[in-house]
Protein backbone atom coordinates (compact mmCIF):
# COMPACT_ATOMS: atom_id res chain seq x y z
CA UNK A 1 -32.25 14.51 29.79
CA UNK A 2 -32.21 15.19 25.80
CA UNK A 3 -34.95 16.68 24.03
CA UNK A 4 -38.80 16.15 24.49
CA UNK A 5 -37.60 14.43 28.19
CA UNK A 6 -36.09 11.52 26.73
CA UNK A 7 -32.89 10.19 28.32
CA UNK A 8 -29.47 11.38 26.49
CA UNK A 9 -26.45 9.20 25.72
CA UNK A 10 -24.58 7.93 29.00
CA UNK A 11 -21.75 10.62 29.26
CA UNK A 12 -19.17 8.12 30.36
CA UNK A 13 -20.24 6.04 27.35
CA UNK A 14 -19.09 8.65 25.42
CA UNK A 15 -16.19 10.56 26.95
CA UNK A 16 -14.90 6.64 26.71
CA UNK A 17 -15.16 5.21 23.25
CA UNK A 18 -14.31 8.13 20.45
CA UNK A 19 -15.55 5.72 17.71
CA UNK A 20 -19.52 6.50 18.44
CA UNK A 21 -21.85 8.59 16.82
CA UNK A 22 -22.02 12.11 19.17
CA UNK A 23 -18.73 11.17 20.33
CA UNK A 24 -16.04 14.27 21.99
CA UNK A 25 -12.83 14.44 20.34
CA UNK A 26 -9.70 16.07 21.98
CA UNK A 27 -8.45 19.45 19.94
CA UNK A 28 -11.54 20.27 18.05
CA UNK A 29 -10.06 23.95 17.32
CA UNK A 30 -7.49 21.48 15.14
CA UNK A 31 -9.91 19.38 13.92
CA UNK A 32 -12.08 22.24 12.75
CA UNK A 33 -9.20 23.91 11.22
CA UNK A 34 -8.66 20.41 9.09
CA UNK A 35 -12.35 20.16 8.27
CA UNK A 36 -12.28 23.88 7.15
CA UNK A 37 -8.85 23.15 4.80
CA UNK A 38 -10.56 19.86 3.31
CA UNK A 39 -13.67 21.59 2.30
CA UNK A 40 -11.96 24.29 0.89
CA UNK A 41 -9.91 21.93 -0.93
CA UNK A 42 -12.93 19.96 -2.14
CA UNK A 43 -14.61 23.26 -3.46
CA UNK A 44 -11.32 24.32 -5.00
CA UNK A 45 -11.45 21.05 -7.34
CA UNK A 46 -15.01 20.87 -7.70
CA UNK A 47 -14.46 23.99 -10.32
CA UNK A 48 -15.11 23.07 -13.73
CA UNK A 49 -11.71 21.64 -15.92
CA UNK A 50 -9.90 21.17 -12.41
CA UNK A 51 -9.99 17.81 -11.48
CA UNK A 52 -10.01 16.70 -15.01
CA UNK A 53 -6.86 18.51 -15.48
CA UNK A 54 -5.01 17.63 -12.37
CA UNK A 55 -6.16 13.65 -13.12
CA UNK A 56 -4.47 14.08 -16.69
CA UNK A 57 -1.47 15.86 -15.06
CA UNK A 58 -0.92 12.99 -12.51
CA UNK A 59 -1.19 10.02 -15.22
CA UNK A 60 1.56 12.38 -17.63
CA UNK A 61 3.78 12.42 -14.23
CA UNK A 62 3.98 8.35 -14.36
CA UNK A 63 3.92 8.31 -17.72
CA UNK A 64 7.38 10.29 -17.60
CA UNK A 65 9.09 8.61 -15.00
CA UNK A 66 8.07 5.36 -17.05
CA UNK A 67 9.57 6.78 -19.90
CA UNK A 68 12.85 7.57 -18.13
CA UNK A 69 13.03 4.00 -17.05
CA UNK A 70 12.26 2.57 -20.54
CA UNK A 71 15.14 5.21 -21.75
CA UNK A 72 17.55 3.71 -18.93
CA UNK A 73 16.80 -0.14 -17.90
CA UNK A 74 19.78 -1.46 -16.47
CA UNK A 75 20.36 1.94 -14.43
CA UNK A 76 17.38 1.07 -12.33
CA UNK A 77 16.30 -1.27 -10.39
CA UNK A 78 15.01 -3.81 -13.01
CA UNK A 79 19.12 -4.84 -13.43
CA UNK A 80 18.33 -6.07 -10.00
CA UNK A 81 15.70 -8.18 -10.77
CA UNK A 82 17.10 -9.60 -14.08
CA UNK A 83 20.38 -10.30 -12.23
CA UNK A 84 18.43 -12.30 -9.82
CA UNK A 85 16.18 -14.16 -12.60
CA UNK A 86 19.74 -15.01 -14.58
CA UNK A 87 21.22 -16.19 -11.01
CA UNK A 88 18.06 -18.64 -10.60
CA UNK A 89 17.73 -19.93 -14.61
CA UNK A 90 21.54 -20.93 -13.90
CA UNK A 91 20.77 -22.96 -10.78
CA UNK A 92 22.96 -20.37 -8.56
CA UNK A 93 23.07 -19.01 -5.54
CA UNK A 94 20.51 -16.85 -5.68
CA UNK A 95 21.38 -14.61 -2.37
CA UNK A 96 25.34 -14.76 -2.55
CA UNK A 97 26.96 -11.73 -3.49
CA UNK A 98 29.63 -13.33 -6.30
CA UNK A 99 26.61 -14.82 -7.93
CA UNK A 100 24.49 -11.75 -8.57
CA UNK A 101 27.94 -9.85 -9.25
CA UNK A 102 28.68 -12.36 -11.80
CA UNK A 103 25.51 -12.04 -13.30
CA UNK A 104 25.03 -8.52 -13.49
CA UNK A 105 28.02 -8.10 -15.10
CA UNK A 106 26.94 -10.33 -18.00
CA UNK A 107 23.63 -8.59 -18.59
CA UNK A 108 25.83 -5.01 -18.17
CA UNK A 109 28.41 -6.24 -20.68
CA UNK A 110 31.20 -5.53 -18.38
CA UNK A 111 31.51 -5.49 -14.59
CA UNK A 112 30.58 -2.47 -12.80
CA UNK A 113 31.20 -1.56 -8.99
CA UNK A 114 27.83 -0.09 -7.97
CA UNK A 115 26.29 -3.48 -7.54
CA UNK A 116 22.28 -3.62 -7.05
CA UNK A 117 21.66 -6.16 -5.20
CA UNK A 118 18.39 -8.12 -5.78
CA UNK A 119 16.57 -8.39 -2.39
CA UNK A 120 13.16 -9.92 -3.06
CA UNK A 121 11.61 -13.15 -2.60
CA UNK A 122 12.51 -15.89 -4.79
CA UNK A 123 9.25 -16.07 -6.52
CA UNK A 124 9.74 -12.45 -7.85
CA UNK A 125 13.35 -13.75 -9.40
CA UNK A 126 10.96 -16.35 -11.32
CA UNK A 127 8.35 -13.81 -12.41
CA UNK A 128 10.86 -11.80 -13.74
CA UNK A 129 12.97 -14.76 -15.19
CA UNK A 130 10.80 -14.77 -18.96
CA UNK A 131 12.04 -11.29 -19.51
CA UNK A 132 15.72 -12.72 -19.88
CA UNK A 133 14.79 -13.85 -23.46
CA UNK A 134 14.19 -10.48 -24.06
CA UNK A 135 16.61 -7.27 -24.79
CA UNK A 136 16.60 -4.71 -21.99
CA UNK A 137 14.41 -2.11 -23.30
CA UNK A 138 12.09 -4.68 -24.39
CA UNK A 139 11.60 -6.36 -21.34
CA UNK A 140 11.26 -3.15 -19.31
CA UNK A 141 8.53 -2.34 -21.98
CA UNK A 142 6.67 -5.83 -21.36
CA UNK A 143 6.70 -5.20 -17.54
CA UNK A 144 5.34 -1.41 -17.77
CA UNK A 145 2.41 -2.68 -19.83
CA UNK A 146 1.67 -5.19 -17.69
CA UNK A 147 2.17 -2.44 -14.45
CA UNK A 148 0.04 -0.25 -16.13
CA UNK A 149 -3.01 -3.10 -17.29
CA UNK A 150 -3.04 -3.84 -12.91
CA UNK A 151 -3.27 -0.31 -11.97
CA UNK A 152 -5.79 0.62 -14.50
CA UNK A 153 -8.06 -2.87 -13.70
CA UNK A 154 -7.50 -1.41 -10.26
CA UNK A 155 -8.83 2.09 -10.92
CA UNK A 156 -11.92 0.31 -12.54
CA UNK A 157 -12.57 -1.88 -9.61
CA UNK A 158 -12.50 0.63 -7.12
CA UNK A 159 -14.22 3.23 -9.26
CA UNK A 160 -17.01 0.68 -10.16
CA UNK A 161 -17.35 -1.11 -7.09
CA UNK A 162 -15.96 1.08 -3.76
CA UNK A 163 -18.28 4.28 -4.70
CA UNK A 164 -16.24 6.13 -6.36
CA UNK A 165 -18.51 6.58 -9.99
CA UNK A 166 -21.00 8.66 -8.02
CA UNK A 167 -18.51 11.60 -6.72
CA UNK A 168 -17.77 11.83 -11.00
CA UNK A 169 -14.62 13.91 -11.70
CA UNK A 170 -13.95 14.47 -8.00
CA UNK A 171 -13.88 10.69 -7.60
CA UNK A 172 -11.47 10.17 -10.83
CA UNK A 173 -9.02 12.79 -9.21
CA UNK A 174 -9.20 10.78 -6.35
CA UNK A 175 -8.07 7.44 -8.14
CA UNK A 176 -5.47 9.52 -10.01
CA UNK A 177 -4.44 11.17 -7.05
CA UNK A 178 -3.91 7.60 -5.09
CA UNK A 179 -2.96 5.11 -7.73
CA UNK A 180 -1.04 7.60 -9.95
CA UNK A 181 0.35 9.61 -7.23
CA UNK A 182 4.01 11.12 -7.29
CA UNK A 183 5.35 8.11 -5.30
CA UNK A 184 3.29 5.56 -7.27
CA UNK A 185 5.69 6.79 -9.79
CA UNK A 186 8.79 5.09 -8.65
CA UNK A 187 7.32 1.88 -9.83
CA UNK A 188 7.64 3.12 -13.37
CA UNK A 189 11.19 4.28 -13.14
CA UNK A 190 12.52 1.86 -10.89
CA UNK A 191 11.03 -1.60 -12.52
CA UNK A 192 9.28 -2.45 -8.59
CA UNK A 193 6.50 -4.59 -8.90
CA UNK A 194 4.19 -2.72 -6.18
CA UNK A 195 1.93 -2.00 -9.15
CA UNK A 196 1.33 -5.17 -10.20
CA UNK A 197 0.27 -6.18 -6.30
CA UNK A 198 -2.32 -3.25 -6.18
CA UNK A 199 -4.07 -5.54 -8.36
CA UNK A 200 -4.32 -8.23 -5.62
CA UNK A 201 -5.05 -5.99 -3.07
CA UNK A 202 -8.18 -3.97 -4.55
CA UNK A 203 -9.58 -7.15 -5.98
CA UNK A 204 -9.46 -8.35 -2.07
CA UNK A 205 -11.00 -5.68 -1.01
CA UNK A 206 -13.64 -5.56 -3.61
CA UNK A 207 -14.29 -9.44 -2.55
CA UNK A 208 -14.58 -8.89 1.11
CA UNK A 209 -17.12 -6.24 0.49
CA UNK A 210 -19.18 -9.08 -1.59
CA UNK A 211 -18.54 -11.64 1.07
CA UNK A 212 -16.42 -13.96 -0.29
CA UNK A 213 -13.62 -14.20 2.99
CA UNK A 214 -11.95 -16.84 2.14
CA UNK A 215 -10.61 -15.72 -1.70
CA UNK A 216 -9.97 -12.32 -0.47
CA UNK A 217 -7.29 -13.78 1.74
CA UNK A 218 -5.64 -15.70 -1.02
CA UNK A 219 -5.66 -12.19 -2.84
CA UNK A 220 -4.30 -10.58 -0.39
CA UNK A 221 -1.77 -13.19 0.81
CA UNK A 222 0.14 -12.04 -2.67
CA UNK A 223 1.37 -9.57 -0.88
CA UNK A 224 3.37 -10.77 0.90
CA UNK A 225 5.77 -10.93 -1.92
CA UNK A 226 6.14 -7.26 -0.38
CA UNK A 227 6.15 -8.08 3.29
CA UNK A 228 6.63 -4.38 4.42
CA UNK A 229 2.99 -3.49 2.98
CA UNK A 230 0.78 -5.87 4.62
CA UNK A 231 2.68 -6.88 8.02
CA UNK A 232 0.14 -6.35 10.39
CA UNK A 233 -3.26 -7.17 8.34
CA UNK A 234 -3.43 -10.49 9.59
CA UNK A 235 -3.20 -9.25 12.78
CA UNK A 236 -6.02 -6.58 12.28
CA UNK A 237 -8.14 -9.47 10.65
CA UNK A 238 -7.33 -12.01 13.35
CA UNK A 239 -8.25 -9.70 16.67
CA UNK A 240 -11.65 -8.75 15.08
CA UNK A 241 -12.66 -12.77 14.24
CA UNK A 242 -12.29 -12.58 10.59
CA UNK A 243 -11.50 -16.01 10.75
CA UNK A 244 -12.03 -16.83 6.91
CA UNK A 245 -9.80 -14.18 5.38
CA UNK A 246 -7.06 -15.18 7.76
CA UNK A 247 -7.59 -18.30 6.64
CA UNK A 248 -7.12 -18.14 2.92
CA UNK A 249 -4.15 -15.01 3.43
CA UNK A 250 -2.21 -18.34 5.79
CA UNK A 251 -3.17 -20.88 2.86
CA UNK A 252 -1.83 -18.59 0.14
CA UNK A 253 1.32 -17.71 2.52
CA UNK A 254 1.78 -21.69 3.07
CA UNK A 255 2.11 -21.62 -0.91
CA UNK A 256 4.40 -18.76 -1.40
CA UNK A 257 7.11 -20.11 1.18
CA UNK A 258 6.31 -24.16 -0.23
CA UNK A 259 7.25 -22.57 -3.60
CA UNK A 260 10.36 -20.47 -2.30
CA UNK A 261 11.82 -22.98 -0.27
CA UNK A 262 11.68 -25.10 -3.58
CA UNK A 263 13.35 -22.73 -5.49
CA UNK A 264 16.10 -21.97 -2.75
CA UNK A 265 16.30 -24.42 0.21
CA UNK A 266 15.96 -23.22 3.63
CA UNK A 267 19.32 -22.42 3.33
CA UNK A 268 18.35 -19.77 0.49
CA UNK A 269 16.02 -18.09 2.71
CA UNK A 270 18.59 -17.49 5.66
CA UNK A 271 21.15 -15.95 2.65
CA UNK A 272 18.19 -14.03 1.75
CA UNK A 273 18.06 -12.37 4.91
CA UNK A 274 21.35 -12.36 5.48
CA UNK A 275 21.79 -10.32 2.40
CA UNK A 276 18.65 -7.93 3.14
CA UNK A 277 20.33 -6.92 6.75
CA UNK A 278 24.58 -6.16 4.90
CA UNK A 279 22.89 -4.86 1.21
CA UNK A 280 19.67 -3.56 2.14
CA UNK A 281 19.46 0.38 1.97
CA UNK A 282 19.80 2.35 4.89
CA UNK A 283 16.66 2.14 7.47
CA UNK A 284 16.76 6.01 7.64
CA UNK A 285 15.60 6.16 4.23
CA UNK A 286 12.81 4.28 4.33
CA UNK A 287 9.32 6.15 4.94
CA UNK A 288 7.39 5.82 8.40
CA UNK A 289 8.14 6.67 11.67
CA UNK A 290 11.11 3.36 11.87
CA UNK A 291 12.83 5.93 9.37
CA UNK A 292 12.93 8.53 10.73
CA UNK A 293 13.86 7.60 14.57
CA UNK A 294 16.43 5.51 12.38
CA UNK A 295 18.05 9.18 10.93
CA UNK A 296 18.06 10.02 14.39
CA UNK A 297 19.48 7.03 16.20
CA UNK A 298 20.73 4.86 13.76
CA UNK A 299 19.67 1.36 12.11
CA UNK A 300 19.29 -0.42 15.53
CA UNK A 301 16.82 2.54 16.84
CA UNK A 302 15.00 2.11 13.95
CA UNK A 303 14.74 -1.68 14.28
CA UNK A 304 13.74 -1.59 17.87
CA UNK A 305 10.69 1.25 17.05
CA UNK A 306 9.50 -0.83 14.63
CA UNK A 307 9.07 -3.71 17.09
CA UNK A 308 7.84 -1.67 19.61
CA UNK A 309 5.41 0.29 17.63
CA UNK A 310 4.39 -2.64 16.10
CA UNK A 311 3.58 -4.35 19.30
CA UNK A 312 1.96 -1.60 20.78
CA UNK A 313 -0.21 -1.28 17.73
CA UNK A 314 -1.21 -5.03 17.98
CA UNK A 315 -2.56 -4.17 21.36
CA UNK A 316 -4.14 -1.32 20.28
CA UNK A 317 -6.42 -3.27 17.85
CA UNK A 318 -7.09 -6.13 20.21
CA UNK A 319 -7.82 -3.57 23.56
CA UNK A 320 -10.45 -1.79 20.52
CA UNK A 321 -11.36 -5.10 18.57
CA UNK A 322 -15.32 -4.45 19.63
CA UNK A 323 -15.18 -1.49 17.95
CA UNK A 324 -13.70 -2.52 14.39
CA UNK A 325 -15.53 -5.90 14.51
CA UNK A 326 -18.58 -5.87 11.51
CA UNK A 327 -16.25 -3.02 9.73
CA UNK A 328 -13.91 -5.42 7.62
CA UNK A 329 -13.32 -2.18 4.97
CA UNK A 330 -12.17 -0.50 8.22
CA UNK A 331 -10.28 -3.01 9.58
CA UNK A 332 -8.38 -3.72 5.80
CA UNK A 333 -7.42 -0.47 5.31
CA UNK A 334 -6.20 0.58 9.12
CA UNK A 335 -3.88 -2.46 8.52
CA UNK A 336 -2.40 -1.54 6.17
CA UNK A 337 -1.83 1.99 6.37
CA UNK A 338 -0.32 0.67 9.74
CA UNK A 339 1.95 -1.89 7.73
CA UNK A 340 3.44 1.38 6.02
CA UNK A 341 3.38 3.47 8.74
CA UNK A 342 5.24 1.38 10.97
CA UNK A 343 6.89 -1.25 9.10
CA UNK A 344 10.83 -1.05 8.40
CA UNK A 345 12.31 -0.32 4.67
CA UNK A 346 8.66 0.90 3.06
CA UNK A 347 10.13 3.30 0.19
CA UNK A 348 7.80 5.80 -2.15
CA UNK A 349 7.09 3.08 -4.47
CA UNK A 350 5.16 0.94 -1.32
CA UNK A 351 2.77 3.71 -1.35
CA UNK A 352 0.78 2.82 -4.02
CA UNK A 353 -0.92 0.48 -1.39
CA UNK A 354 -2.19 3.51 0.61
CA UNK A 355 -4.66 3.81 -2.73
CA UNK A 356 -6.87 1.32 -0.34
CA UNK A 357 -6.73 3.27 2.89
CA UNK A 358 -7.45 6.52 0.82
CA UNK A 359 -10.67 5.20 -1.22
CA UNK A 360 -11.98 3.63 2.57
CA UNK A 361 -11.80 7.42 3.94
CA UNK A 362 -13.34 8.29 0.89
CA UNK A 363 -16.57 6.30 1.57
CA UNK A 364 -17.29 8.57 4.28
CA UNK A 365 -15.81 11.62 3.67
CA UNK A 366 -14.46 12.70 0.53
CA UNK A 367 -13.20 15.96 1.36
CA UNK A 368 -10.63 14.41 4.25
CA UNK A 369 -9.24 11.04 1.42
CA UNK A 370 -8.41 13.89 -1.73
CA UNK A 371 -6.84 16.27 1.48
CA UNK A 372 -5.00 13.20 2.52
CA UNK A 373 -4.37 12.20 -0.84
CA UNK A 374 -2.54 16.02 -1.67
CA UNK A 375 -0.75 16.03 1.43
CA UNK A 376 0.87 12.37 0.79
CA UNK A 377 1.93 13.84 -3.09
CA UNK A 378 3.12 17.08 -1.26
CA UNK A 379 4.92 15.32 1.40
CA UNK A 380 7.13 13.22 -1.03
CA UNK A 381 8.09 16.40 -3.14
CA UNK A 382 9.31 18.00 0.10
CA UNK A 383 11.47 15.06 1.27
CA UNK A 384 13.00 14.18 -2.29
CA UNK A 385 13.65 18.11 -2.93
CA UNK A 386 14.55 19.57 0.76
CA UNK A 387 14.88 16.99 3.46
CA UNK A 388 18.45 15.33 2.75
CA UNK A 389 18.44 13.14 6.09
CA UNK A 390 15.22 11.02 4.93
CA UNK A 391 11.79 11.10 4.05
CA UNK A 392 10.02 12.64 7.13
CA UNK A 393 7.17 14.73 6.20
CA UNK A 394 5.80 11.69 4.13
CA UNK A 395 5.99 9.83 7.70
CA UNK A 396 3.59 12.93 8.85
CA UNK A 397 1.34 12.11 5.43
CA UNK A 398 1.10 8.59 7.03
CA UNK A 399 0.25 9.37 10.56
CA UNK A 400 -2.53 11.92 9.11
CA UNK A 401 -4.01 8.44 6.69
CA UNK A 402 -3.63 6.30 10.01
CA UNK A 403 -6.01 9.01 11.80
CA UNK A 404 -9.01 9.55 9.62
CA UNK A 405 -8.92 5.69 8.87
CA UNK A 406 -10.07 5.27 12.47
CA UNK A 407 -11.75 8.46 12.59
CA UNK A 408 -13.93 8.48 9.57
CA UNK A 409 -15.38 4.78 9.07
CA UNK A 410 -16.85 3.96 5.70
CA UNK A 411 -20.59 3.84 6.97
CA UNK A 412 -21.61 0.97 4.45
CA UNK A 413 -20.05 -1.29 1.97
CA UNK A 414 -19.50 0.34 -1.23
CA UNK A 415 -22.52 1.15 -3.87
CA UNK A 416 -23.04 -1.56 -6.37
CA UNK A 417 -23.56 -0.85 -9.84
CA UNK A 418 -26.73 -3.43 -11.42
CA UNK A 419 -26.84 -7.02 -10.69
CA UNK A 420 -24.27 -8.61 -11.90
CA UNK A 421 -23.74 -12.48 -12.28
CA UNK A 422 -22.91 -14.19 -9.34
CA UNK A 423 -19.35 -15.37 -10.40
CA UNK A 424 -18.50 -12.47 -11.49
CA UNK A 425 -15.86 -10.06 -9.34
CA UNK A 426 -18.63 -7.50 -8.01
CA UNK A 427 -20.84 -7.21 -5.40
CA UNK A 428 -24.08 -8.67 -5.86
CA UNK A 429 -26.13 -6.75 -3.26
CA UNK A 430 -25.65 -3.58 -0.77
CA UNK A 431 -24.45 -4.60 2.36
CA UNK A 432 -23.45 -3.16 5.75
CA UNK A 433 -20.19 -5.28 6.13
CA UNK A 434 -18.35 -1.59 6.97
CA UNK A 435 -21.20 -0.73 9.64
């Protein structure tokens, strides 16, 4: 009996289903100890100058490694991608090795034996195919301006629109923390395009919160462009009956491969992953827990985790689909902090997309997303400076994001700002779509 003789919650009901309100948790000596270092943390950069500091700090970090890229263009991986561009605007073959040799060496000057493969999808050859007609530097300059316009529309979106204006500097350290973190960085240096795809994704989320399904899946079917990011979203989406975003995400996918089997033939696509399995890097380097059983038992370990993890996680969300269905914030961001988690040859650059995941947790408890936030900065300056057999700890960073996704559920959609105009990319009125 609970208080003033009123019947208390069914103890089976709750020793059952850890997702409820009054719910028992195994190790709560841990989980205190967690709550305790998150507060503490919290407090720490609550003091005045703190966060500012630390957000300037973060942006100066990417703004150096894009500086070392603009300094260096065709030592990074945007040689790749122009080799790949020059490989399609000839009417090559874009996945054969002797093509892409051939044309790196023409945009190098002079052939050179540490070949960099280009890897991507087809349509990222023709994104990057305008910035032939430019010289290297130049180019590199055009796509770091155009990196930098998506991540900051990004930051405003989510600052505006997810909740964040009303935590004020704690909330911009946040942002700076997630979209500018350490790995983020790589993007910069390395010429990836995972910062131009943030864009996608936060405009996605920002239209499933204001109900429009269907658009949010075309948004986020752009992703796929990076496969490793968003692998099991539609799965997440599909078990809990979000029928509409599914939708749109298979209509934009039905584009994406109409427009790369026009640009390479079927036969392009099995020389694409032909090439991905003999060039790829190493599976051992690649973040998540594939990774690092990979360092451990080689590529075909790694492999076979990922397909078993992957399948056990799909029946995971489908044995618990009751409890994520009416959270679609919940449900976006435990897929894809899954996708990374799980998902084979996800490198420090992917994690930009864990911005999402981070500003979810954030809805509900601020103090756990900046904790998580530090510890997934922390985690890649320990594996690039004193793990040599692959980034591990930032596996552990990922488990940790994985955790208080389905631990701490946004309790709401995020906090509008006015009214705006209907067609405009906001939401128009508080809902409880994360409920």
């Amino acid at each position: 009996m609970g208080l003033g003789g009123e019947p208390g919650p069914p103890l089976r009901q709750v020793s059952l289903n850890p997702f409820q309100s009054g719910r028992t948790r195994p190790s709560r000596g841990a989980r205190r100890i967690a709550g305790s270092f998150a507060d503490w943390l919290l407090r720490a950069l609550s003091r005045p100058l703190i966060a500012p500091a630390l957000a300037v700090f973060m942006v100066a970090v990417s703004a150096g490694f894009a500086l070392h890229g603009l300094l260096t263009p065709l030592r990074t991986d945007y040689i790749a991608m122009l080799s790949g561009a020059r490989v399609l605007a000839d009417g090559g073959c874009l996945y054969c090795h002797a093509a892409q040799l051939q044309a790196q060496a023409v945009l190098l000057g002079h052939p050179h034996p540490a070949w960099d493969p280009f890897l991507d999808t087809p349509l990222v050859a023709l994104v990057y195919r305008p910035l032939l007609a430019l010289p290297a530097a130049a180019g590199f300059a055009v796509f770091l301006a155009a990196s930098a316009a998506c991540v900051g529309l990004a930051g405003v979106l989510l600052w505006r629109r997810m909740g964040l204006a009303i935590h004020g500097t704690r909330g911009l350290l946040l942002l700076a923390l997630a979209l500018g973190s350490v790995p983020a960085a790589w993007n910069y240096r390395l010429g990836q395009t995972d910062a131009l795809l943030v864009l996608p994704l936060v405009a996605g989320t920002v239209l499933l919160v204001a109900d429009q399904r269907f658009v949010a899946g075309l948004l986020f079917s752009l992703l796929l462009l990076k496969p490793q990011t968003i692998g099991l979203l539609p799965v997440a989406l599909l078990v809990v009956g979000e029928w509409r975003v599914v939708v749109g995400m298979a209509a934009g996918a039905a584009c994406l491969a109409g427009g790369s089997l026009w640009l390479v033939g079927p036969g392009g696509l099995g020389q694409w992953l032909t090439l991905l399995g003999s060039a790829g890097p190493a599976l051992a380097t690649s973040n998540g827990l594939s990774g690092a059983i990979a360092s451990l038992g080689g590529n075909g370990a790694g492999f076979a985790a990922a397909a078993v993890l992957g399948l056990l996680a799909c029946v995971w969300m489908f044995w618990q689909r009751r409890t994520f269905t009416g959270r679609p914030l919940q449900v976006v961001a435990l897929g894809i902090a899954v996708s990374l988690l799980l998902a084979p040859h996800v490198y420090a650059y992917d994690l930009i997309m864990a911005a999402v995941p981070l500003i979810v947790i954030a809805q509900r408890d601020l103090a756990a997303a900046l904790a998580a936030a530090v510890l997934l900065n922390a985690a890649h300056l320990v594996d690039t400076f004193f793990i040599i057999s692959g980034p591990h700890v930032a596996a552990l960073a990922l488990c940790v994001i994985v955790a208080l996704v389905i631990l701490r559920p946004p309790d709401g959609a995020a906090h509008p700002v006015g009214r705006p105009a209907r067609a405009q990319l906001s939401v128009a009125r508080a809902t409880t779509t994360g409920a």
